[in-house]
N, C-alpha and C. Protein backbone atom coordinates (compact mmCIF):
# COMPACT_ATOMS: atom_id res chain seq x y z
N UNK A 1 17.04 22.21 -7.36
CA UNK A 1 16.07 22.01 -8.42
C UNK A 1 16.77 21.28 -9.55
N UNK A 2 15.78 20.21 -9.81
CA UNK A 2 16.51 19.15 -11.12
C UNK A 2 15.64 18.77 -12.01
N UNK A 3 16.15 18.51 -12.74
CA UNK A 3 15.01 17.69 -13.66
C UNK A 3 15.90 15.99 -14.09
N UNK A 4 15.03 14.96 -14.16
CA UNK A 4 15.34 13.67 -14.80
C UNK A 4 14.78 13.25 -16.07
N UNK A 5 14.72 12.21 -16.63
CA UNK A 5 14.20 11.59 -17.58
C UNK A 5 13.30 10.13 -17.37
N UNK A 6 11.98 10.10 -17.87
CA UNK A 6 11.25 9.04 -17.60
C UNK A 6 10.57 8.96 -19.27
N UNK A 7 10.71 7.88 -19.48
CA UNK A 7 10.46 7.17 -20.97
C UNK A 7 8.98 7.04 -21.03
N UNK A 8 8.07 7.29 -21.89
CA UNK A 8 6.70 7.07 -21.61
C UNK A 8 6.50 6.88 -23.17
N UNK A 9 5.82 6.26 -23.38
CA UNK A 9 5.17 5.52 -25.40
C UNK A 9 6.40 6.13 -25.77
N UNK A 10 8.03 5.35 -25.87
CA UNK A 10 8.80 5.83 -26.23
C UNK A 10 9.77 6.87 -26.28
N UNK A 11 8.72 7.94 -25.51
CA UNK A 11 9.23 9.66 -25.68
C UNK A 11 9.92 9.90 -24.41
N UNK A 12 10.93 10.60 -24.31
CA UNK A 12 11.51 10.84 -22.87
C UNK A 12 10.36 12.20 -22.64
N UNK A 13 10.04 12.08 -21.39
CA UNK A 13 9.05 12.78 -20.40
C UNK A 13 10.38 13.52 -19.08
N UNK A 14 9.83 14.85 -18.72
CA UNK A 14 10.56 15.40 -18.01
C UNK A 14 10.29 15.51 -16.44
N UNK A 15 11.19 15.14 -15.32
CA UNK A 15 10.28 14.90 -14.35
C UNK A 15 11.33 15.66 -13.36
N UNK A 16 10.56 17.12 -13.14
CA UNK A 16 10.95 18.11 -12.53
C UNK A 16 10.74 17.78 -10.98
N UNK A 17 12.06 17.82 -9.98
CA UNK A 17 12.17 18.14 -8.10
C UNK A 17 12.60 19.19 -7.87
N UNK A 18 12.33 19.19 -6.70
CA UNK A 18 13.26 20.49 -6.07
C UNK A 18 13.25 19.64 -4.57
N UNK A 19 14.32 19.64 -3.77
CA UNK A 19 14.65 19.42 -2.42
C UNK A 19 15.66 20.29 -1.92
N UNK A 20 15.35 20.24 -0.34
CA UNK A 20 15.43 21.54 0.31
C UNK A 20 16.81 21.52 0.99
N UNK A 21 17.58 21.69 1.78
CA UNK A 21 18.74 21.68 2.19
C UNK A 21 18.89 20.26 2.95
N UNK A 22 17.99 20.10 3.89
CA UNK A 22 17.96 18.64 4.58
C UNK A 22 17.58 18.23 3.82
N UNK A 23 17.37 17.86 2.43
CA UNK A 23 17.32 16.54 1.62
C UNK A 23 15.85 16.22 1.66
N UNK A 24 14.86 16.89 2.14
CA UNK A 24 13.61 16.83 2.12
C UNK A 24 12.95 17.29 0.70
N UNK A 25 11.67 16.51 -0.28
CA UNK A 25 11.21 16.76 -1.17
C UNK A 25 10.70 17.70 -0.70
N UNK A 26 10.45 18.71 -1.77
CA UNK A 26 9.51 20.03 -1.41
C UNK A 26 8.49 19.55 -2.39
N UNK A 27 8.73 19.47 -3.94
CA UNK A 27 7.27 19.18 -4.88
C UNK A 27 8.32 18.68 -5.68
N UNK A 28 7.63 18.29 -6.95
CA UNK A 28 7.96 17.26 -7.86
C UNK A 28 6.16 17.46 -9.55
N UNK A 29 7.09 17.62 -10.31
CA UNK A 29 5.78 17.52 -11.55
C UNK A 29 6.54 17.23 -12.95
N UNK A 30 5.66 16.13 -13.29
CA UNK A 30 6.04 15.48 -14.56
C UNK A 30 5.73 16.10 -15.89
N UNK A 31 6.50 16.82 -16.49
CA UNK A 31 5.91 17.23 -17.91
C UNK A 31 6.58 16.84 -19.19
N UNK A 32 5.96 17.48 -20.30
CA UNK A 32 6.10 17.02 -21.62
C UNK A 32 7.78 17.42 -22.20
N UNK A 33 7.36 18.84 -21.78
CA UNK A 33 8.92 19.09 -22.64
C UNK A 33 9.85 19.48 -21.66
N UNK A 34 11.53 20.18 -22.00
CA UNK A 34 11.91 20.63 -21.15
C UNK A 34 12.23 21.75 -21.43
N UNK A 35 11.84 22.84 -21.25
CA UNK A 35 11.49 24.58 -21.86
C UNK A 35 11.65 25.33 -20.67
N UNK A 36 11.42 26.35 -21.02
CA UNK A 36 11.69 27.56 -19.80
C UNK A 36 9.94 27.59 -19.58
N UNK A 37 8.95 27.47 -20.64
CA UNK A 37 7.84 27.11 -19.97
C UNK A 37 7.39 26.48 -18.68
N UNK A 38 8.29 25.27 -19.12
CA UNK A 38 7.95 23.55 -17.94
C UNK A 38 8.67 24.25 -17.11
N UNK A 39 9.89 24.83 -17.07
CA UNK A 39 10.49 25.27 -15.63
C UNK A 39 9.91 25.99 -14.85
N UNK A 40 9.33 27.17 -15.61
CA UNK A 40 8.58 28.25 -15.06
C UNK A 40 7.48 28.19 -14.31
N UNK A 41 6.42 26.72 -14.91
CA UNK A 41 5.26 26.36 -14.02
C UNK A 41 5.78 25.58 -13.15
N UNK A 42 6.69 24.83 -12.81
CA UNK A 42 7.10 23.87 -11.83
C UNK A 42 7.79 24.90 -10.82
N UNK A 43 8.53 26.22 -11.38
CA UNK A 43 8.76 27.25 -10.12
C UNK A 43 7.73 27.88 -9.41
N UNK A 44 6.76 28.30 -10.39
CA UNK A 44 5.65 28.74 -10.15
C UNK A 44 4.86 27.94 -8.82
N UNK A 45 4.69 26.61 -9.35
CA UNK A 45 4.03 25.87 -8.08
C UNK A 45 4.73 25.78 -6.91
N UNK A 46 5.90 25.73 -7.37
CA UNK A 46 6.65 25.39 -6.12
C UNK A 46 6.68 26.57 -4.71
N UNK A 47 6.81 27.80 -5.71
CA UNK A 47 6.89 28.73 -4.48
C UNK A 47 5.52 29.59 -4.19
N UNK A 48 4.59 29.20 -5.36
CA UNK A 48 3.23 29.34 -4.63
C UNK A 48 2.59 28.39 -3.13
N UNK A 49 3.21 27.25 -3.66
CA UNK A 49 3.61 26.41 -2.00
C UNK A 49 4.03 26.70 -1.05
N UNK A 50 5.36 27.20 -1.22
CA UNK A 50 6.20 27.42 -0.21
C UNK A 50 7.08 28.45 -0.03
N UNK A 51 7.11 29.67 -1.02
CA UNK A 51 7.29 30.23 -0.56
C UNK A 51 8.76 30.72 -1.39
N UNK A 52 8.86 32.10 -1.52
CA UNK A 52 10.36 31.97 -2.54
C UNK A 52 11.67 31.42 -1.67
N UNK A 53 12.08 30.96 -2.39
CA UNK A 53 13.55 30.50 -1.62
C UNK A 53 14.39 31.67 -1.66
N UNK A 54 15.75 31.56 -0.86
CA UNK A 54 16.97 32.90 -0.88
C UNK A 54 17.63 32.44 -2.04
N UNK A 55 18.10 31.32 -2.21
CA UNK A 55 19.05 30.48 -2.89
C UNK A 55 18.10 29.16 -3.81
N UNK A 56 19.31 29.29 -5.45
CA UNK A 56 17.67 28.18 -5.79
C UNK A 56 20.07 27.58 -6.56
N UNK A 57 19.78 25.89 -6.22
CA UNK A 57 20.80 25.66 -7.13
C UNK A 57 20.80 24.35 -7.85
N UNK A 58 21.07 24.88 -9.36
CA UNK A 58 20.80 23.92 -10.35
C UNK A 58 21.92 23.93 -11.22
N UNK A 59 21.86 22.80 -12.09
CA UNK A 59 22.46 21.86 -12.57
C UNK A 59 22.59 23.70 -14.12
N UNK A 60 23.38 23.40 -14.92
CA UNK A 60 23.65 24.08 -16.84
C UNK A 60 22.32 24.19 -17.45
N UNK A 61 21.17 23.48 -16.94
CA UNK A 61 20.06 24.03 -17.55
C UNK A 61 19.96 25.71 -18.05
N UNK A 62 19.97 25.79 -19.62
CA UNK A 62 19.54 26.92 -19.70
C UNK A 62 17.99 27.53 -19.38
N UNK A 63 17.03 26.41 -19.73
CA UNK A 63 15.22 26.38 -19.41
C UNK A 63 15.47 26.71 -17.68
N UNK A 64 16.05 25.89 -16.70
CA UNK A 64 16.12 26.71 -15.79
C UNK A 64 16.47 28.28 -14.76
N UNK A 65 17.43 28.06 -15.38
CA UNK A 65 17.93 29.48 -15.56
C UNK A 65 16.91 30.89 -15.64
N UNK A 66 16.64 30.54 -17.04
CA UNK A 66 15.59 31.66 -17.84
C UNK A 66 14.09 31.45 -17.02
N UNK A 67 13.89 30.31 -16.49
CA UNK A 67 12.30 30.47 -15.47
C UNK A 67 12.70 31.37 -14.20
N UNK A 68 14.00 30.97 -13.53
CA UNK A 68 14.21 31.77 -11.97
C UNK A 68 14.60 32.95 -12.42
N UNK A 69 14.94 33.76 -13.66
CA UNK A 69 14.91 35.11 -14.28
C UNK A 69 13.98 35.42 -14.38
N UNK A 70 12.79 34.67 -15.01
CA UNK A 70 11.47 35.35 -15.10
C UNK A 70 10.47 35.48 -14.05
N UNK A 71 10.83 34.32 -13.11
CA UNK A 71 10.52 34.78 -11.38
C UNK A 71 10.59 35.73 -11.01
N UNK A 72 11.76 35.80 -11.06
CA UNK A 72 12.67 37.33 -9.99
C UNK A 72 12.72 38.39 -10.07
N UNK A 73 11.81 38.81 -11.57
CA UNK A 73 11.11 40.07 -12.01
C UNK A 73 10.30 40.09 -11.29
N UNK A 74 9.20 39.25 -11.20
CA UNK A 74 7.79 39.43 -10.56
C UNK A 74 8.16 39.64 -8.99
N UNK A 75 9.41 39.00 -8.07
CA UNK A 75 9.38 38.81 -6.99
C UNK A 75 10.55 39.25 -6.43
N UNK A 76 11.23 38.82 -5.69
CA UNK A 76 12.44 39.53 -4.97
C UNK A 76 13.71 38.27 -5.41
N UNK A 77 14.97 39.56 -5.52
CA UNK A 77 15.91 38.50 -6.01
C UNK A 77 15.74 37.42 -5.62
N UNK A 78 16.74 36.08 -6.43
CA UNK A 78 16.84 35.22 -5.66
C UNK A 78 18.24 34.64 -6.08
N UNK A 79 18.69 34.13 -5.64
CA UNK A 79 20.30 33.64 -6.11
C UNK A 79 20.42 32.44 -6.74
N UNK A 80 21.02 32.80 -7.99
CA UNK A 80 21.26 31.32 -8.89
C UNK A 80 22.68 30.43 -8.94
N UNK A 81 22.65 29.50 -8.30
CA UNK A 81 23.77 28.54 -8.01
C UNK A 81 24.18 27.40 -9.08
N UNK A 82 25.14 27.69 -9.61
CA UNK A 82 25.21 26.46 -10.37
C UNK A 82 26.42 25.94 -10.04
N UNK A 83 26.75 25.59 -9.22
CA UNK A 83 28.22 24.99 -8.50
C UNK A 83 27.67 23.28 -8.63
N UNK A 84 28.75 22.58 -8.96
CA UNK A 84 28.45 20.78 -9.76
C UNK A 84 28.19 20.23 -8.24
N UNK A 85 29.07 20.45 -7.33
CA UNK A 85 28.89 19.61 -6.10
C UNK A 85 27.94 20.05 -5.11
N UNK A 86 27.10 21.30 -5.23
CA UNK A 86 25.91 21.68 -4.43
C UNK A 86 25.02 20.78 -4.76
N UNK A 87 24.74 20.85 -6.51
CA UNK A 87 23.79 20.01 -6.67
C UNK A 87 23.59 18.56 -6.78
N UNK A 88 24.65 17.85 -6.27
CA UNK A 88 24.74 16.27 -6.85
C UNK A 88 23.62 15.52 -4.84
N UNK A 89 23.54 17.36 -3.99
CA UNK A 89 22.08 16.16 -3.29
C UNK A 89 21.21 15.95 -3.94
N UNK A 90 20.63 16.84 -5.09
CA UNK A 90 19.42 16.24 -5.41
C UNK A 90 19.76 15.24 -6.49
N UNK A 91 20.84 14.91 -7.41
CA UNK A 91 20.84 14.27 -8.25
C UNK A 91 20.73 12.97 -7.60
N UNK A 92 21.63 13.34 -6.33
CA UNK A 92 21.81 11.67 -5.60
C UNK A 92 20.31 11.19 -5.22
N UNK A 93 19.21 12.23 -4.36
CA UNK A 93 18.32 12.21 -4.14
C UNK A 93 16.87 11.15 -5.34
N UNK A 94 17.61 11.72 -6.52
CA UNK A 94 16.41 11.68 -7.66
C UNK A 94 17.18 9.66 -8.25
N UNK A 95 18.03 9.64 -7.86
CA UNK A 95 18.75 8.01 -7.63
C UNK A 95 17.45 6.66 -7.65
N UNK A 96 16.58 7.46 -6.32
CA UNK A 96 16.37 6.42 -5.96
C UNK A 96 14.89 6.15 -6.69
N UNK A 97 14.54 7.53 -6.97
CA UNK A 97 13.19 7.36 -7.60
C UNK A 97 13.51 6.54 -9.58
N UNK A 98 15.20 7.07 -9.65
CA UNK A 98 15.22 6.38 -11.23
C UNK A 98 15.33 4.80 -11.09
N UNK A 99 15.56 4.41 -9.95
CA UNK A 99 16.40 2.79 -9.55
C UNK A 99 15.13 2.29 -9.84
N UNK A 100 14.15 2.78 -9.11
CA UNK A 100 12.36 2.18 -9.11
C UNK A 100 11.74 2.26 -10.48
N UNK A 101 11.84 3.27 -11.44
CA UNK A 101 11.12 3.21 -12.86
C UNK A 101 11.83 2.65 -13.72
N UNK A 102 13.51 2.48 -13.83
CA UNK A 102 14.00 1.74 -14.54
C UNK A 102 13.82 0.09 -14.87
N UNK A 103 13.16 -0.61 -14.03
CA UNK A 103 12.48 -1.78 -14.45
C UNK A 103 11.37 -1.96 -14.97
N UNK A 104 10.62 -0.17 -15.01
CA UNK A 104 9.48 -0.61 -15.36
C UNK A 104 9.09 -0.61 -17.06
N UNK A 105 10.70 -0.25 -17.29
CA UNK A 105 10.91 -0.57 -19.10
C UNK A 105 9.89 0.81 -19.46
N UNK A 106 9.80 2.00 -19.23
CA UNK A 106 8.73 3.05 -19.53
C UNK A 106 7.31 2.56 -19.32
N UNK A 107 6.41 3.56 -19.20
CA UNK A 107 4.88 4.10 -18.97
C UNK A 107 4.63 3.64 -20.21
N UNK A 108 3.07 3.51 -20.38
CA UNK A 108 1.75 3.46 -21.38
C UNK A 108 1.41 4.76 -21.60
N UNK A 109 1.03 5.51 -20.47
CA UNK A 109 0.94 7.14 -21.05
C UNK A 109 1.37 8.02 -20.25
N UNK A 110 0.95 8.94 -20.06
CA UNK A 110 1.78 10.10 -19.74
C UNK A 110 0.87 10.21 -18.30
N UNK A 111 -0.53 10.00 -17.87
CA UNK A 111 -1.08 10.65 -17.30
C UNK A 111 -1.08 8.85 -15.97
N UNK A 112 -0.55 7.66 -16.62
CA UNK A 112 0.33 6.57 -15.58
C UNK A 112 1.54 6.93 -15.30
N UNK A 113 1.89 7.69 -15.81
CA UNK A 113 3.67 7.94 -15.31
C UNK A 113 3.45 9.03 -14.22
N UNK A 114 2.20 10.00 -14.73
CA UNK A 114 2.26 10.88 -13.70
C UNK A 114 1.99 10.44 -12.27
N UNK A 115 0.82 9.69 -12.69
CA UNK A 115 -0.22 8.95 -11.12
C UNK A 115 1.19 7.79 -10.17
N UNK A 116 2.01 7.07 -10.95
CA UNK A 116 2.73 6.28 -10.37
C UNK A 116 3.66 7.00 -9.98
N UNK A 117 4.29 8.11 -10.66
CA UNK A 117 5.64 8.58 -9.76
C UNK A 117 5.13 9.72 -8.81
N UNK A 118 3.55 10.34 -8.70
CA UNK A 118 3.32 10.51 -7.21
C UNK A 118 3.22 9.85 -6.57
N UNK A 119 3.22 8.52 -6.43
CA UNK A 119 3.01 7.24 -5.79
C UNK A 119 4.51 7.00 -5.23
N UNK A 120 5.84 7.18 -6.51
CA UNK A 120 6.78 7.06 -5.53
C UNK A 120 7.00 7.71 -4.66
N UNK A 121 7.16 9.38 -5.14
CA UNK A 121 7.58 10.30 -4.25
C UNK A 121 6.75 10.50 -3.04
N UNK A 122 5.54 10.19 -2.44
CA UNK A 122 4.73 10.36 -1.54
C UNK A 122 5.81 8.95 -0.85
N UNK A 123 6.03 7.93 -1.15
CA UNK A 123 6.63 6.43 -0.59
C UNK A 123 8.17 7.12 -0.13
N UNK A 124 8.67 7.67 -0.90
CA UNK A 124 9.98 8.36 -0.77
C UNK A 124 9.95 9.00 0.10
N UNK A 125 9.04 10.35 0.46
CA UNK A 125 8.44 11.69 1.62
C UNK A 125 8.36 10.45 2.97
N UNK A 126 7.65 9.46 2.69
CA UNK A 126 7.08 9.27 3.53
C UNK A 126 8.14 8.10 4.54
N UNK A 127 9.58 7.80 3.32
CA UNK A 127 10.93 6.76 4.13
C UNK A 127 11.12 8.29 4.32
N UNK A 128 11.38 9.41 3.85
CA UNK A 128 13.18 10.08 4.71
C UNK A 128 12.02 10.84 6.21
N UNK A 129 10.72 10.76 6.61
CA UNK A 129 10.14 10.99 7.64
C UNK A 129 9.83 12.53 7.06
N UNK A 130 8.90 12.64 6.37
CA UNK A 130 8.60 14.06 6.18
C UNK A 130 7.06 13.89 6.67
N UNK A 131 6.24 12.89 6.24
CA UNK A 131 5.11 13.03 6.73
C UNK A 131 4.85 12.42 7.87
N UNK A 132 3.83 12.09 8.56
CA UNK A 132 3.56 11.32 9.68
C UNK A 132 2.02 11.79 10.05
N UNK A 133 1.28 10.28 10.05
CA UNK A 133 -0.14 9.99 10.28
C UNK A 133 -0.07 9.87 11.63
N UNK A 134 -1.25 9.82 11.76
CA UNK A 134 -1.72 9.58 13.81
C UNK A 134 -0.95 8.34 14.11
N UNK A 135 -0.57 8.45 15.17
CA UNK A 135 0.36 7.07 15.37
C UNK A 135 1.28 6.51 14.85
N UNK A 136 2.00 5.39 15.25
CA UNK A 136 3.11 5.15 14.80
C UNK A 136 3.30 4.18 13.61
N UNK A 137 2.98 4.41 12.31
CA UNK A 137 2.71 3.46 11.52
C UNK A 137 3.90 3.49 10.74
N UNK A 138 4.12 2.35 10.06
CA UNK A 138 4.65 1.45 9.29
C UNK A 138 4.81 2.78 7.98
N UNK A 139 5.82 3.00 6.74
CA UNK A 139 5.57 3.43 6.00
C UNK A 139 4.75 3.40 4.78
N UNK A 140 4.34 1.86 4.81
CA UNK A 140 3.11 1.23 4.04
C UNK A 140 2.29 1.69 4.11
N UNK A 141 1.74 1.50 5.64
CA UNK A 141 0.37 2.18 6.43
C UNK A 141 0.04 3.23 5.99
N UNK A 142 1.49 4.16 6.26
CA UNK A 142 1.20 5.67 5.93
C UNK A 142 0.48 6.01 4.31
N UNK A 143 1.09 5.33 3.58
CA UNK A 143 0.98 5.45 2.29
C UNK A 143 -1.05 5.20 2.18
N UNK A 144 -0.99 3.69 2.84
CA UNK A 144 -2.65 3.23 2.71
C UNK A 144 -3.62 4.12 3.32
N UNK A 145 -2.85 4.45 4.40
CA UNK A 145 -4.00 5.48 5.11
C UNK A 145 -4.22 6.78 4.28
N UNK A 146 -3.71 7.76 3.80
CA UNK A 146 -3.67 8.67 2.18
C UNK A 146 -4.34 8.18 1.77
N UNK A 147 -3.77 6.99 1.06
CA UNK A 147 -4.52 7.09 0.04
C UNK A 147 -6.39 6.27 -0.03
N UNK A 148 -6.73 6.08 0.84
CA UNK A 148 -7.96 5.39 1.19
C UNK A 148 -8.54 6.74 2.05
């Protein structure tokens, strides 16, 4: 679990992942600040998805930290990792989605930054082979067929 930075009318915007041991996206959500709030709903979704993890490992975030504490009351332990070289898959991971918005000189608003970087990460899911449509399509395809 990570968080990055995406520039939107000036303001850095927070753009929360989590990926799974094989390097597979699990979810991804763009928010305003970076708080134990924003962490807490982005854990929240995440394992209303899928499910609590055994092991969650992140980067000195204190906002993270304090959300998988306030989890783990409601739910069953879970183990907090903050070792530098566990987490540099997802940093490496979150690489490719910054390589793609960094030309785009920041967003107009908050609610285009959101719509376009599900646009990457579905393009991203859909190169490392997480999804797959009927047949053998192209990763383009995949993307057009979604979204149409």
């Amino acid at each position: 679990m990570d968080e990055t930075y995406v520039r939107t009318r000036g303001q850095w915007k927070y753009l929360y992942r989590a990926i799974d041991k094989a390097g597979n996206t699990v979810d991804f959500l763009l928010t305003a600040k970076r708080d134990r709030k924003a962490a807490l709903r982005f854990l929240c979704k995440v394992v209303g998805q899928h499910g609590t993890p055994a092991k969650i490992t992140i980067d000195q975030s204190g906002a993270n930290t304090a959300a998988i504490e306030d989890n783990a009351a409601h739910d069953t332990e879970v183990e907090i990792r903050q070792v530098k070289h566990l987490n540099n898959v997802v940093e490496q991971d979150g690489r490719a989605i910054e390589r793609q918005v960094r030309p785009m000189m920041g967003f107009k608003s908050f609610w285009s930054a959101a719509v376009t970087l599900a646009g990457i990460e579905l393009m991203d899911m859909i190169r490392k082979g997480q999804l797959r449509a009927a047949g053998r399509l192209r990763p383009a395809d995949q993307f057009y067929s979604l979204a149409s």
